[in-house]
Protein backbone atom coordinates (compact mmCIF):
# COMPACT_ATOMS: atom_id res chain seq x y z
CA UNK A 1 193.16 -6.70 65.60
CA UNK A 2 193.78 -3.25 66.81
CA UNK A 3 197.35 -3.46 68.57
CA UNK A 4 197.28 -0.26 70.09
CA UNK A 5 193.80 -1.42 72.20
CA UNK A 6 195.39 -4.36 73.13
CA UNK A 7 197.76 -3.91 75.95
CA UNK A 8 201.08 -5.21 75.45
CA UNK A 9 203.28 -6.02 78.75
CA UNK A 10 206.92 -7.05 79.19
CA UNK A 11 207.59 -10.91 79.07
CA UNK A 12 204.53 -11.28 76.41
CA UNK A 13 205.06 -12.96 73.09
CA UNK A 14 204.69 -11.15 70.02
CA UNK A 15 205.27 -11.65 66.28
CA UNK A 16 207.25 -9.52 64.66
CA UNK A 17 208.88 -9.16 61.04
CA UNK A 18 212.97 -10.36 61.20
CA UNK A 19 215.46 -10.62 58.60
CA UNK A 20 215.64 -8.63 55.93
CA UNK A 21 213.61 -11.28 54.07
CA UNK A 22 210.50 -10.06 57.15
CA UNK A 23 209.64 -13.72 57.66
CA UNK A 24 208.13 -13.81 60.96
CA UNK A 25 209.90 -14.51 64.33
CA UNK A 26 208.03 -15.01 67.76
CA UNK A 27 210.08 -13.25 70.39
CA UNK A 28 209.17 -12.21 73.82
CA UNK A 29 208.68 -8.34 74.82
CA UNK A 30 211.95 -7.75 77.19
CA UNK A 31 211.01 -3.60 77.98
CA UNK A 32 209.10 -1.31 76.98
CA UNK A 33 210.12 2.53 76.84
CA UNK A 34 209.05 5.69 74.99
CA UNK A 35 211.12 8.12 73.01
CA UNK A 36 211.39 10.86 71.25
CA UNK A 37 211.93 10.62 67.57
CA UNK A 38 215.10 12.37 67.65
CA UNK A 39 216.29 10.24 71.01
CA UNK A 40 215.35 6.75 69.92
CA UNK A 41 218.27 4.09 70.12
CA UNK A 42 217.42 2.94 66.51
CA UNK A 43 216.86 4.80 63.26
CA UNK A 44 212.83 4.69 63.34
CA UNK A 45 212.50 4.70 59.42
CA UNK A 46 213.99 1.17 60.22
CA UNK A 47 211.76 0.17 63.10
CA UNK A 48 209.67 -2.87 62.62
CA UNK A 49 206.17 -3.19 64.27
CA UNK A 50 204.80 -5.94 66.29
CA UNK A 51 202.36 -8.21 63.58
CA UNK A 52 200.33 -9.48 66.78
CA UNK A 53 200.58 -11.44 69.72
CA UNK A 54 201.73 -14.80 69.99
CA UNK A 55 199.19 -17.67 70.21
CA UNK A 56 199.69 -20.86 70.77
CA UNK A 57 197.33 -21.81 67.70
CA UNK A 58 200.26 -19.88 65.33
CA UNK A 59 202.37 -22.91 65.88
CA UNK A 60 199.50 -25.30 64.36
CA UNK A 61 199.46 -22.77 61.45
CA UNK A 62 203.13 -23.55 60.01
């Protein structure tokens, strides 16, 4: 699944790596904004990436 040529909107559900251990977390997409590198609110060498949306079927899976 190509993320970037799916559209992502606020108040979708996502899964995303947590923890330091990564084990995946579904949470739900509160903003989106766009920064600069130099003017982003968290170090992005630390910035974790959205896995892929949220579907219902991912709850079956565990």
């Amino acid at each position: 699944m190509d993320l970037l040529a799916e559209a992502q909107r606020e108040g979708d559900l996502v899964v995303v790596p947590a923890g330091p251990d990564n084990h995946e977390a579904v949470v739900r997409i509160e903003t989106i904004e766009y920064h600069s590198e130099d003017e982003a609110p968290f170090p992005v060498d630390k910035t974790k990436h959205i896995l892929r949306k949220y579907e219902e079927d991912d709850d079956e899976e565990e």
